[in-house]
Protein backbone atom coordinates (compact mmCIF):
# COMPACT_ATOMS: atom_id res chain seq x y z
CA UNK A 1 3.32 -24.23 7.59
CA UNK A 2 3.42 -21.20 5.72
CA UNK A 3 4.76 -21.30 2.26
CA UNK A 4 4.74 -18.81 -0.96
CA UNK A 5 2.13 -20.32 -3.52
CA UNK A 6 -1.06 -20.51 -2.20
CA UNK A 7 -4.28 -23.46 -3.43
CA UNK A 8 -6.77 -19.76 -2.77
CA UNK A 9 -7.20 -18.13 -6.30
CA UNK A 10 -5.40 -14.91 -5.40
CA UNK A 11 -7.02 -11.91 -6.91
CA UNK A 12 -5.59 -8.60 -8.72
CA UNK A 13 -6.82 -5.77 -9.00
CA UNK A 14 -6.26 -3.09 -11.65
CA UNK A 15 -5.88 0.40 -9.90
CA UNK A 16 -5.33 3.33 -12.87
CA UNK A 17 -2.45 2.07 -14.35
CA UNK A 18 -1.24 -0.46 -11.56
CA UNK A 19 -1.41 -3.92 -10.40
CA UNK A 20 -1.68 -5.12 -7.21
CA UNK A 21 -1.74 -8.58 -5.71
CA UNK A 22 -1.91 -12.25 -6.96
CA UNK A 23 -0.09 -15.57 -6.39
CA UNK A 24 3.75 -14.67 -4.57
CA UNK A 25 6.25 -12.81 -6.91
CA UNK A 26 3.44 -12.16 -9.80
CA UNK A 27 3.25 -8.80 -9.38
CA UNK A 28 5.54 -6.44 -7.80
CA UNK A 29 5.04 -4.60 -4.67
CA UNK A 30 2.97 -1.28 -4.78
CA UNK A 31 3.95 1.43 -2.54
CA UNK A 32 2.56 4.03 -1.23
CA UNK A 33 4.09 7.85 -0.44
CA UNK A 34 1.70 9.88 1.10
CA UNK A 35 1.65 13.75 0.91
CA UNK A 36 0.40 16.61 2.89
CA UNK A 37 0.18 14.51 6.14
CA UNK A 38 1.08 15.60 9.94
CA UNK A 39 4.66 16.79 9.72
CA UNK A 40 4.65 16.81 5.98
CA UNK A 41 7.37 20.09 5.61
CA UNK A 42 5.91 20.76 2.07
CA UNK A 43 2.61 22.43 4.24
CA UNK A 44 3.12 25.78 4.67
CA UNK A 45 -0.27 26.84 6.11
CA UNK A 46 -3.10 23.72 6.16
CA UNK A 47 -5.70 26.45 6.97
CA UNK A 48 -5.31 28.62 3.90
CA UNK A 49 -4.47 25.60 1.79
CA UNK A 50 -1.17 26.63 1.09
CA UNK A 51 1.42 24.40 0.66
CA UNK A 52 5.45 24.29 -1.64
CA UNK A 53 4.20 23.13 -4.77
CA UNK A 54 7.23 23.21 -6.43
CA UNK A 55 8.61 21.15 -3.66
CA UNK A 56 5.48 18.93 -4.27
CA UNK A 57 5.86 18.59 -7.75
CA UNK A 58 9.63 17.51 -7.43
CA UNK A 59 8.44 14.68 -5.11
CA UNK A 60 5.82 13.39 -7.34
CA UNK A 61 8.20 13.49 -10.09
CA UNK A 62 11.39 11.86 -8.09
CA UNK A 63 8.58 9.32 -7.27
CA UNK A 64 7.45 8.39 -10.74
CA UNK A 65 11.55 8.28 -11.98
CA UNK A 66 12.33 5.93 -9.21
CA UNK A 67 9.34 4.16 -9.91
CA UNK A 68 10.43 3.40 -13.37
CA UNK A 69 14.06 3.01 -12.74
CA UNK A 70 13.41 0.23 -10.13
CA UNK A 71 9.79 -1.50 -11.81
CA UNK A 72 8.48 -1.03 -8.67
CA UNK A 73 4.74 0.32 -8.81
CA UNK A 74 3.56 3.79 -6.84
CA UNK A 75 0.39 5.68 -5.86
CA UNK A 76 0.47 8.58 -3.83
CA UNK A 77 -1.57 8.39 -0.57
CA UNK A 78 -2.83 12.10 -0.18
CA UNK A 79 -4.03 12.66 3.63
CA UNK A 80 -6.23 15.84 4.62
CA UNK A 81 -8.72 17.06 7.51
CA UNK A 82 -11.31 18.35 5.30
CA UNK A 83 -13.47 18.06 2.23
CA UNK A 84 -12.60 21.34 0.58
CA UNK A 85 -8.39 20.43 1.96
CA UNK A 86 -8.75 17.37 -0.03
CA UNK A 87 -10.26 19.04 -3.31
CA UNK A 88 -7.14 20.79 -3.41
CA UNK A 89 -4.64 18.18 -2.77
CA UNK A 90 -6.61 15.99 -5.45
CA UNK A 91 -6.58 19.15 -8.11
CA UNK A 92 -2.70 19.26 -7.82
CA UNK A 93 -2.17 15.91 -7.61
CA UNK A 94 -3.96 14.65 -10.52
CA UNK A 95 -2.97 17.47 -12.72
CA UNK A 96 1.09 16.65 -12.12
CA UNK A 97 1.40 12.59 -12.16
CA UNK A 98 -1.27 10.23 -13.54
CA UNK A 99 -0.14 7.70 -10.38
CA UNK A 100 -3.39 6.39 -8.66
CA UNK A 101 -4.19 8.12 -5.35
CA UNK A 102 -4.97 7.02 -2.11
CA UNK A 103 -7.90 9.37 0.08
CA UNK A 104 -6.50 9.30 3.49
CA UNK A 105 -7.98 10.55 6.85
CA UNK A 106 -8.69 9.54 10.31
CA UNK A 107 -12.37 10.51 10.04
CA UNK A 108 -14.91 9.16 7.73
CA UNK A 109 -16.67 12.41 6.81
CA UNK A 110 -13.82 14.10 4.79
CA UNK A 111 -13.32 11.35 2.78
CA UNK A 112 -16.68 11.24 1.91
CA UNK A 113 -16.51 14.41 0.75
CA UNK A 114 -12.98 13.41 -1.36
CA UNK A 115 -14.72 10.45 -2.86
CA UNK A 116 -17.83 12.52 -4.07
CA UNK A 117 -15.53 14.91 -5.34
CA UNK A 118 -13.74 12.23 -7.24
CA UNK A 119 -17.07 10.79 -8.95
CA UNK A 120 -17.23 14.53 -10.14
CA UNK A 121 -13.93 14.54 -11.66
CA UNK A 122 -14.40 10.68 -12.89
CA UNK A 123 -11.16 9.42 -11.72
CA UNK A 124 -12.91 6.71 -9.11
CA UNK A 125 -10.93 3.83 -11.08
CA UNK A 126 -7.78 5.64 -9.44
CA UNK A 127 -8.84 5.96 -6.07
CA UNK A 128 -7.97 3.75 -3.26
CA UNK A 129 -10.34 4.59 -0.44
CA UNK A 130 -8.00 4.83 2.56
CA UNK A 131 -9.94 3.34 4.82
CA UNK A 132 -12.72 1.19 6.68
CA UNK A 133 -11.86 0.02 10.24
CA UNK A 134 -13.41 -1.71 13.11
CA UNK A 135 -13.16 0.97 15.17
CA UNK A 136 -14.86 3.65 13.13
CA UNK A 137 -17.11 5.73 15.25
CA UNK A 138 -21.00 4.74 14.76
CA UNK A 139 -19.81 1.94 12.34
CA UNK A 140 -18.60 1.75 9.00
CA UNK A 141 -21.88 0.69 7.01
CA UNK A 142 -22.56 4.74 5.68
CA UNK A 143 -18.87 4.84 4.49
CA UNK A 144 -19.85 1.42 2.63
CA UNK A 145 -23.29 2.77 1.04
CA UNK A 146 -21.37 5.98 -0.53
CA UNK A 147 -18.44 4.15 -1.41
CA UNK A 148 -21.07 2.07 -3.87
CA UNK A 149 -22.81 5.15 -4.29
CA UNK A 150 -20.12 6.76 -6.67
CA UNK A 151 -18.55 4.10 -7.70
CA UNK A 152 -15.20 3.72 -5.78
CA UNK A 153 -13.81 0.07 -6.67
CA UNK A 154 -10.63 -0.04 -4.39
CA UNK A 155 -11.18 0.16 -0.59
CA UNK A 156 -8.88 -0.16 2.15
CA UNK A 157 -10.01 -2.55 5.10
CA UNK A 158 -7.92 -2.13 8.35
CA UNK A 159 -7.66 -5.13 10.62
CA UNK A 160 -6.70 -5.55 14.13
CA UNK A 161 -8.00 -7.45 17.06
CA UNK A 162 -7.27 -6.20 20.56
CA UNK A 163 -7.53 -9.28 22.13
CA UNK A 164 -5.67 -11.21 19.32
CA UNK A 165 -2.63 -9.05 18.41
CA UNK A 166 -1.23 -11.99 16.63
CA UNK A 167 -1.48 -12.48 12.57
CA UNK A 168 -4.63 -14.87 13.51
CA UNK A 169 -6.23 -12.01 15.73
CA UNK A 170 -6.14 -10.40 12.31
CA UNK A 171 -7.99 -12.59 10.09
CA UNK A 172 -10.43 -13.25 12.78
CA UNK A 173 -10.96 -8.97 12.97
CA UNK A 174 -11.43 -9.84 9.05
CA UNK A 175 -13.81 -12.48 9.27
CA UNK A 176 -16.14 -10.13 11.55
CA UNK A 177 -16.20 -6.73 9.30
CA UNK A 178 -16.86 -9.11 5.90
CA UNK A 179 -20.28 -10.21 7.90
CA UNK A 180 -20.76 -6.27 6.69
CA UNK A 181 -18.59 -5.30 3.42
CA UNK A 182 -19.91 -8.39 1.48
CA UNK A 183 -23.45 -6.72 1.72
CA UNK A 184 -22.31 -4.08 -0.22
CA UNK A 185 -20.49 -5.73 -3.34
CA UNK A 186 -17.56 -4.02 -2.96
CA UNK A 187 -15.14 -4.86 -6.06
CA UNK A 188 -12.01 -4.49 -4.77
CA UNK A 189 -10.55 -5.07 -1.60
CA UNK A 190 -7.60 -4.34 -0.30
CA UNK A 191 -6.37 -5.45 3.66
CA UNK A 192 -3.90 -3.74 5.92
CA UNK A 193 -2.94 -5.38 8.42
CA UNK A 194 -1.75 -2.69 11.08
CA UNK A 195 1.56 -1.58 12.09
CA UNK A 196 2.10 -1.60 15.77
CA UNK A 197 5.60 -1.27 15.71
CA UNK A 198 9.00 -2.93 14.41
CA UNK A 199 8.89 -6.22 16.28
CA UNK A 200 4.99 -6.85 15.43
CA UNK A 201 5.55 -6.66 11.64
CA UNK A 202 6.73 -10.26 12.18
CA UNK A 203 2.29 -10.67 13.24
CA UNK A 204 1.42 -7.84 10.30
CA UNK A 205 2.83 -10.27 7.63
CA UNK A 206 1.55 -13.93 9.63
CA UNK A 207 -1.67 -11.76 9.19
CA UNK A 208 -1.39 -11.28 5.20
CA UNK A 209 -0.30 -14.90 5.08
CA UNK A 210 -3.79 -16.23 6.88
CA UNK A 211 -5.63 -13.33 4.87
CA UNK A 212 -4.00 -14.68 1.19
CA UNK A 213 -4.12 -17.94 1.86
CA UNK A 214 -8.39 -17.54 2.87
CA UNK A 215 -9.33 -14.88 0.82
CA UNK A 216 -7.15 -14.23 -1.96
CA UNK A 217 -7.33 -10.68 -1.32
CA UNK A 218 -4.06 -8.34 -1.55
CA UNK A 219 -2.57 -7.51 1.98
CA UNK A 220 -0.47 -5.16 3.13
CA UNK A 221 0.60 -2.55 5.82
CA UNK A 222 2.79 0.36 6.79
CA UNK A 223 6.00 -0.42 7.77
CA UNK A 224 6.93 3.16 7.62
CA UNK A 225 4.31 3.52 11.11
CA UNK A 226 6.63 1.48 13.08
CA UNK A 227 10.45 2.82 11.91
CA UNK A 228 8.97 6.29 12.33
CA UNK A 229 7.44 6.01 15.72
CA UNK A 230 10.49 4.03 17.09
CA UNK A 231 12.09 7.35 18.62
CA UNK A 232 14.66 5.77 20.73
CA UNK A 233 15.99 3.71 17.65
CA UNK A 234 16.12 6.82 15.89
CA UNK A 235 18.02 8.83 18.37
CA UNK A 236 21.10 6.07 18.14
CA UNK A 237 21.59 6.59 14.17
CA UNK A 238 22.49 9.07 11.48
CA UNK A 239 20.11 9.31 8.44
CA UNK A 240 22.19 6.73 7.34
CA UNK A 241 21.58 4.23 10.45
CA UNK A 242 17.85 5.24 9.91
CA UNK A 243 17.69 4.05 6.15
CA UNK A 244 19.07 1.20 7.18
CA UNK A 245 16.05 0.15 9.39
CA UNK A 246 13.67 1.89 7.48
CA UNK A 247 14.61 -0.24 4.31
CA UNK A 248 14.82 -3.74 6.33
CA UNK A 249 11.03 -2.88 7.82
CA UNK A 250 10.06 -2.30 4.31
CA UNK A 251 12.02 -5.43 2.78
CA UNK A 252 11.03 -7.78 5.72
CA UNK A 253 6.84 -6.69 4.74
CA UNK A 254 6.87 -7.44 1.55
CA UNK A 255 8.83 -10.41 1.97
CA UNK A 256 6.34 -11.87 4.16
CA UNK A 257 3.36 -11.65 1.53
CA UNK A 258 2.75 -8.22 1.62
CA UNK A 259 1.32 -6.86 -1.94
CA UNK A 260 1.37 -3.30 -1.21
CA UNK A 261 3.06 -0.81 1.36
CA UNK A 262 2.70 2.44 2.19
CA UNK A 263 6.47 3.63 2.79
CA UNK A 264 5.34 6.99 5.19
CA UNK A 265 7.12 10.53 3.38
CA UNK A 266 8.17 10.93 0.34
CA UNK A 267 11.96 11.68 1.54
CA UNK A 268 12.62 8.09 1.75
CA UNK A 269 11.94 7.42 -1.93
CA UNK A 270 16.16 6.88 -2.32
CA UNK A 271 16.33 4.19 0.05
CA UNK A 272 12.69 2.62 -0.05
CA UNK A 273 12.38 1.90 -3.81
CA UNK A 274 15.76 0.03 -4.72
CA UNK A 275 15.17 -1.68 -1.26
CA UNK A 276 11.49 -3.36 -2.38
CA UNK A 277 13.12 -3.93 -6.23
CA UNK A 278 15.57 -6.07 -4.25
CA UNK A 279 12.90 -7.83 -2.38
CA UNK A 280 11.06 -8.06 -5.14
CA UNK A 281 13.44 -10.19 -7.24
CA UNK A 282 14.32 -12.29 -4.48
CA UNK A 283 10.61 -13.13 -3.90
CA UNK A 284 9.89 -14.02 -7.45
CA UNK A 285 12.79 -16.27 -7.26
CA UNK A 286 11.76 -17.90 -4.02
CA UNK A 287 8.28 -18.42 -6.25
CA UNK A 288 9.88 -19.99 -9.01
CA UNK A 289 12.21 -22.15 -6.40
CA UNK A 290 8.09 -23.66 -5.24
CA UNK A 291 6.28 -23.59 -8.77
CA UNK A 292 8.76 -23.13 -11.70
CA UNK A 293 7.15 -19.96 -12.63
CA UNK A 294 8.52 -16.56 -13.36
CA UNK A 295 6.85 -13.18 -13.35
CA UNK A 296 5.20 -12.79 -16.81
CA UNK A 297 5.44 -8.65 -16.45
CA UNK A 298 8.79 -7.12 -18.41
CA UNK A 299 8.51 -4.28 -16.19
CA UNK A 300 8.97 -6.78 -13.02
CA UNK A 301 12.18 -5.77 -11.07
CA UNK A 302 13.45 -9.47 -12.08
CA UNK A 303 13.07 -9.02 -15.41
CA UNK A 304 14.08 -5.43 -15.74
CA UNK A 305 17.19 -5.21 -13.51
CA UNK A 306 18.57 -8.80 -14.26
CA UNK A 307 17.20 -10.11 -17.37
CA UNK A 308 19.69 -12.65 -18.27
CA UNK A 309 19.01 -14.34 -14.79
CA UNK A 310 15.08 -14.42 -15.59
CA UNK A 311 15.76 -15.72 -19.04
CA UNK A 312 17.96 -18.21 -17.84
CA UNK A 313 15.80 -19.75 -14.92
CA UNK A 314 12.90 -19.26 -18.19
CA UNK A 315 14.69 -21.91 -19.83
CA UNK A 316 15.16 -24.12 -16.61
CA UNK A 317 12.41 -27.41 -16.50
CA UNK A 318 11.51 -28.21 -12.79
């Protein structure tokens, strides 16, 4: 039966100046905005490395603001092709929020070349490495060796099982690649646990439950991967319509004990953010409804957005 508190110390991680995971409600939900991706309308030529950096800079800003308004946590998942396109992305990144940042690309040998470039710079206790999967050409095990090599803390582990595609196929995918990661010490690990599309987030979060409730680890996943891609639902709403299923994708997740999210562009910061604050609070009162506990954080979205509710429930026995 799945529940909200779970027996398995659950683990959390300190990313820059985040949180992420622990027991149901403890910690808000971390999402993720990623920049410079396929499509991203900020790019103006990927070859020459040119992109709207004013346009850039307004993002990472509206980010941080709604970040704070809401007490909902942020990192900025910065995707690239290459070694020297990353070095760029990271340069403007880092110098206009201090937000921790995700290094995001389909290939492993680019974001070798990120992380490397991040040990130069010394920001590897903001990095999220973004990400090891079981299909990864040739392996994973030389992404694993330079991760430890300079000192990366926070990596990404996709999951999915082909055969499986329910939330167990997941942590069975899991229980495979840790026969490999735990060789390698890695600190802190993070899960996703694949977005298919709308209807199979329902199997994304069973997945984070099993994952939680075994490992402790944080889970997660993109909800933004399945809204997006669902062109027909798309073509029978406004922007407005599209919010609207963007925000329950994203609500649903983290509902079903999902620590952290990556949300897709940056131009659904108005809807995305006051969407997770609101699933947020609920979830740290469906916590204290199962263990009497509130969220200790004054920055939690409970605490913040409705503090005489958290102090009154404070001073409720159970």
């Amino acid at each position: 039966m799945f529940k909200f508190y779970f027996e398995k110390e659950q683990k959390v991680y300190q990313i820059g100046n985040i949180k992420v995971g622990g027991q149901v409600g403890e910690n808000p939900t971390v999402l993720l905005g990623s920049m410079f991706h396929k499509g991203d309308k900020i790019i103006i030529d990927r070859k020459k490395r040119e992109f709207d950096k004013e346009k850039a800079k307004e993002y990472l800003k509206k980010q941080e603001e709604a970040s704070a308004k809401f007490g909902v946590p942020c990192m900025v998942d910065i995707v690239a092709n290459s070694g020297d396109e990353f070095k760029t992305y990271i340069d403007f990144v880092i110098e206009n929020t201090d937000v921790p940042i995700g290094i995001d690309a389909w290939v492993a040998e680019p974001k070798i070349e990120a992380i490397r470039y991040c040990k130069e710079l010394g920001i590897q206790d903001k990095v999220l490495y973004n990400s090891i999967t079981p299909w990864a050409k040739g392996g994973f095990e030389r992404e694993l060796e330079v991760i430890k090599e300079c000192g990366i803390k926070n990596v990404l582990v996709v999951v999915f099982d082909n055969e499986d595609q329910t939330g167990k196929g997941r942590l069975k995918c899991l229980d495979e690649m840790m026969k490999t990661i735990e060789k390698y010490e890695i600190e802190n690990i993070w899960v996703d646990t694949s977005t298919m599309n709308i209807p199979a987030l329902s199997f994304s979060g069973a997945g984070a439950y099993y994952i939680k409730e075994k490992y402790g680890f944080p889970a997660g996943c993109a909800p933004s991967n399945g809204s997006y891609a669902w062109k027909a639902g798309r073509e029978m709403v406004d922007r407005f319509g599209f919010a609207g299923i963007d925000s329950a994708a994203h609500v649903l997740s983290s509902f079903m004990w999902c620590d952290f999210l990556f949300y897709g562009p940056m131009t659904a910061i108005d809807w995305v953010f006051p969407a997770i604050a609101c699933a947020d609070m609920m979830k740290a009162c469906m916590a204290f409804e199962e263990t009497g506990k509130l969220p200790c954080s004054e920055n939690h979205p409970l605490r913040k957005l409705f503090p005489e509710l958290a102090d009154q429930l404070s001073q409720t026995k159970k």
